[in-house]
Protein backbone atom coordinates (compact mmCIF):
# COMPACT_ATOMS: atom_id res chain seq x y z
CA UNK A 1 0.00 0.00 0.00
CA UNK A 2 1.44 3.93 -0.33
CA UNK A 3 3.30 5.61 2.10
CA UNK A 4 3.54 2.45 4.20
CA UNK A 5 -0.42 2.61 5.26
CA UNK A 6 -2.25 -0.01 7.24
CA UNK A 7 -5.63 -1.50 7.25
CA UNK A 8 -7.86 -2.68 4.16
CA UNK A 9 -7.03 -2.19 0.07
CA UNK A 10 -10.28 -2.01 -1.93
CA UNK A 11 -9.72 -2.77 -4.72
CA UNK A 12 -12.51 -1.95 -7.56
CA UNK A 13 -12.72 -4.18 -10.93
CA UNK A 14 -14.73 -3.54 -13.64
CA UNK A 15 -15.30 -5.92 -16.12
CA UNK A 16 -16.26 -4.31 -19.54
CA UNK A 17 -17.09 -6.98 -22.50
CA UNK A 18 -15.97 -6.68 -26.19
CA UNK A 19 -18.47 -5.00 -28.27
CA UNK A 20 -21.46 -6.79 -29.58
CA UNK A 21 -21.45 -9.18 -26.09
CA UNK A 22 -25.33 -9.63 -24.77
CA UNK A 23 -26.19 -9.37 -21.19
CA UNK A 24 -26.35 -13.26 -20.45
CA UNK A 25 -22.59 -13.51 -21.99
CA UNK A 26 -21.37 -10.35 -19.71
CA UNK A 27 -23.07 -11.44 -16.51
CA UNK A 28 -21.90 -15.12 -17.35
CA UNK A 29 -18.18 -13.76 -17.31
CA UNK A 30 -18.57 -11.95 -14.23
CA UNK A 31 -20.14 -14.52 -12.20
CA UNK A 32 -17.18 -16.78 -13.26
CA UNK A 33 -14.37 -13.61 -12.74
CA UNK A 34 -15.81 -13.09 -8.99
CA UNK A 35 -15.76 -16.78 -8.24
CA UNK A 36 -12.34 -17.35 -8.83
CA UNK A 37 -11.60 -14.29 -7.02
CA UNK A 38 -13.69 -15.50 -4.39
CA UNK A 39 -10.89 -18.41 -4.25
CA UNK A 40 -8.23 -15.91 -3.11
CA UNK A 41 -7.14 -14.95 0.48
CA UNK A 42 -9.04 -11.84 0.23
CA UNK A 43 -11.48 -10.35 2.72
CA UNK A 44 -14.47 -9.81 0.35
CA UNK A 45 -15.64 -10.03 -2.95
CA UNK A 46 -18.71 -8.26 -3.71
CA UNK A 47 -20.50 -6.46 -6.41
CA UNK A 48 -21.08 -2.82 -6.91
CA UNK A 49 -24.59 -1.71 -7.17
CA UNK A 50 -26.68 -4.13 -9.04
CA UNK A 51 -23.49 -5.62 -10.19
CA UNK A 52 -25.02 -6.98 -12.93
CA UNK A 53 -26.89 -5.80 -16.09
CA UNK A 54 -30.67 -5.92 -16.67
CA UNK A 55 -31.40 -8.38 -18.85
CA UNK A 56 -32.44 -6.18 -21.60
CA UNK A 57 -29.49 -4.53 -22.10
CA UNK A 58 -27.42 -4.12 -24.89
CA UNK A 59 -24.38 -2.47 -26.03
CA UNK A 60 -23.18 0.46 -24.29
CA UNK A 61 -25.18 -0.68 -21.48
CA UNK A 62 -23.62 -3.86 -20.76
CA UNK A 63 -20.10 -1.65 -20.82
CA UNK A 64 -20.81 -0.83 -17.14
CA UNK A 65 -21.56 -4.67 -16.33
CA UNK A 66 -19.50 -6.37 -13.81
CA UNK A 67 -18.80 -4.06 -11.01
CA UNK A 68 -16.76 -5.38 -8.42
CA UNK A 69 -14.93 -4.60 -5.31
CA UNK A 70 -12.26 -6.56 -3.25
CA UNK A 71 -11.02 -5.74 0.01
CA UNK A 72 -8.17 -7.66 1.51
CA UNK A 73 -5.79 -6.75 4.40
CA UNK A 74 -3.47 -9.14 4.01
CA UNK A 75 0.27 -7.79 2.47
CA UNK A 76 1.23 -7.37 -1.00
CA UNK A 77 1.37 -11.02 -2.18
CA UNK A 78 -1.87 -11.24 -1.72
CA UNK A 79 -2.76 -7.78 -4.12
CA UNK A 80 -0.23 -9.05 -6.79
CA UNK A 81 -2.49 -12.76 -5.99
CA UNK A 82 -5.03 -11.00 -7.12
CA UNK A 83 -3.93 -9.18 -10.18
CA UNK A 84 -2.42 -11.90 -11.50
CA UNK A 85 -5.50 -14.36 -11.37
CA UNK A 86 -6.90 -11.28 -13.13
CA UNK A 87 -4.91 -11.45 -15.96
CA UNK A 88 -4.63 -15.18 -15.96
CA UNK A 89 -8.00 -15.16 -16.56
CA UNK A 90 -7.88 -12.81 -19.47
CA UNK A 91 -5.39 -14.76 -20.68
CA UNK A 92 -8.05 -18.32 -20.76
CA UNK A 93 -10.43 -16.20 -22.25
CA UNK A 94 -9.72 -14.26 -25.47
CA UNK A 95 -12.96 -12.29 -25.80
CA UNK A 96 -13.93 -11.49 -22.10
CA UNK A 97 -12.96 -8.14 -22.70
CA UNK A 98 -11.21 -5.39 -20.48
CA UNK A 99 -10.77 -5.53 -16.85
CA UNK A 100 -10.01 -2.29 -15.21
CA UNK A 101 -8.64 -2.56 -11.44
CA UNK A 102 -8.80 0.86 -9.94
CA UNK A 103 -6.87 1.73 -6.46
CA UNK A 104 -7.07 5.34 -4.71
CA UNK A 105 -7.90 6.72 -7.88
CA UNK A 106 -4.84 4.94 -9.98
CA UNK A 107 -6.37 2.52 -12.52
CA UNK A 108 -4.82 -0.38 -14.83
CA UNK A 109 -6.67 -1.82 -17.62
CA UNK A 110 -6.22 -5.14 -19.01
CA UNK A 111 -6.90 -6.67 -22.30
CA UNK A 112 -5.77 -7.82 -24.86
CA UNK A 113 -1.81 -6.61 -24.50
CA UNK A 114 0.53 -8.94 -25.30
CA UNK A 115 1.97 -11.47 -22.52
CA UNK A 116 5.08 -9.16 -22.25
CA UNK A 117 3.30 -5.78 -22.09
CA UNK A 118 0.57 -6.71 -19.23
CA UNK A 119 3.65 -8.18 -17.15
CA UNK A 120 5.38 -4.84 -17.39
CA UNK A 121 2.26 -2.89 -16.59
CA UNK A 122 1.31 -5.20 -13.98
CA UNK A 123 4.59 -5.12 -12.30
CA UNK A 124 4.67 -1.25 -12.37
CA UNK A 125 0.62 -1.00 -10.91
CA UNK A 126 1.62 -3.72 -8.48
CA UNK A 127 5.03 -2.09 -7.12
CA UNK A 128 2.91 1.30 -6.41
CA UNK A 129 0.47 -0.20 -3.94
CA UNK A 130 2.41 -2.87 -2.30
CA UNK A 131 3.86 -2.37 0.75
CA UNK A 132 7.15 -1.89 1.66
């Protein structure tokens, strides 16, 4: 965590499908994103709001889908845990679409970046809110 700080990391994913995915596809892949993530050594797992679109919706309304937020207080091997099964499970599924993971503000987006590129991104996001 910054400057050293104790107590809970929240953690907020968003899980935005490629275009053209229907609201049974995009609440499928969130159900199966927060279950895994459910598997971790984290706190909570829960979903924002309604987390989960009405079944009517289409396009630019499934883009604010999967709405999730983790809270852990466990040390940094458990926040790089988590962004790695993040991008592991990107990586299993080549048309889930982006996963943003937003802390304090500070956001990292995953898709569909090469291998080498999400390492490097994921090492820098992970490095500026792990502790010391």
């Amino acid at each position: 965590m910054p400057d050293g700080a104790q107590g809970p990391l929240a953690v907020q994913l968003v899980l935005t499908p490629e275009p053209g995915a229907d609201a049974a596809e995009a609440e499928r892949l969130g159900r199966r994103l927060r279950s895994e993530l459910n598997d971790l050594d984290v706190d909570e797992v829960r979903a924002v709001g309604d987390g989960f679109p009405p079944e009517e919706a289409k396009g630019a309304d499934v883009a604010s889908m999967a709405e999730l937020l983790v809270t852990m207080t466990a040390s940094g091997g458990v926040f790089a845990t988590l962004v790695a099964t993040v991008r592991d499970w990107l990586g299993r599924r080549g048309n889930a679409g982006t996963v943003t993971l937003t802390i304090d503000g500070d956001s990292l987006q995953l898709s569909s970046a090469t291998a080498a590129e999400r390492d490097r991104l994921i090492d820098t996001f992970v490095a500026r809110h792990s502790g010391p």
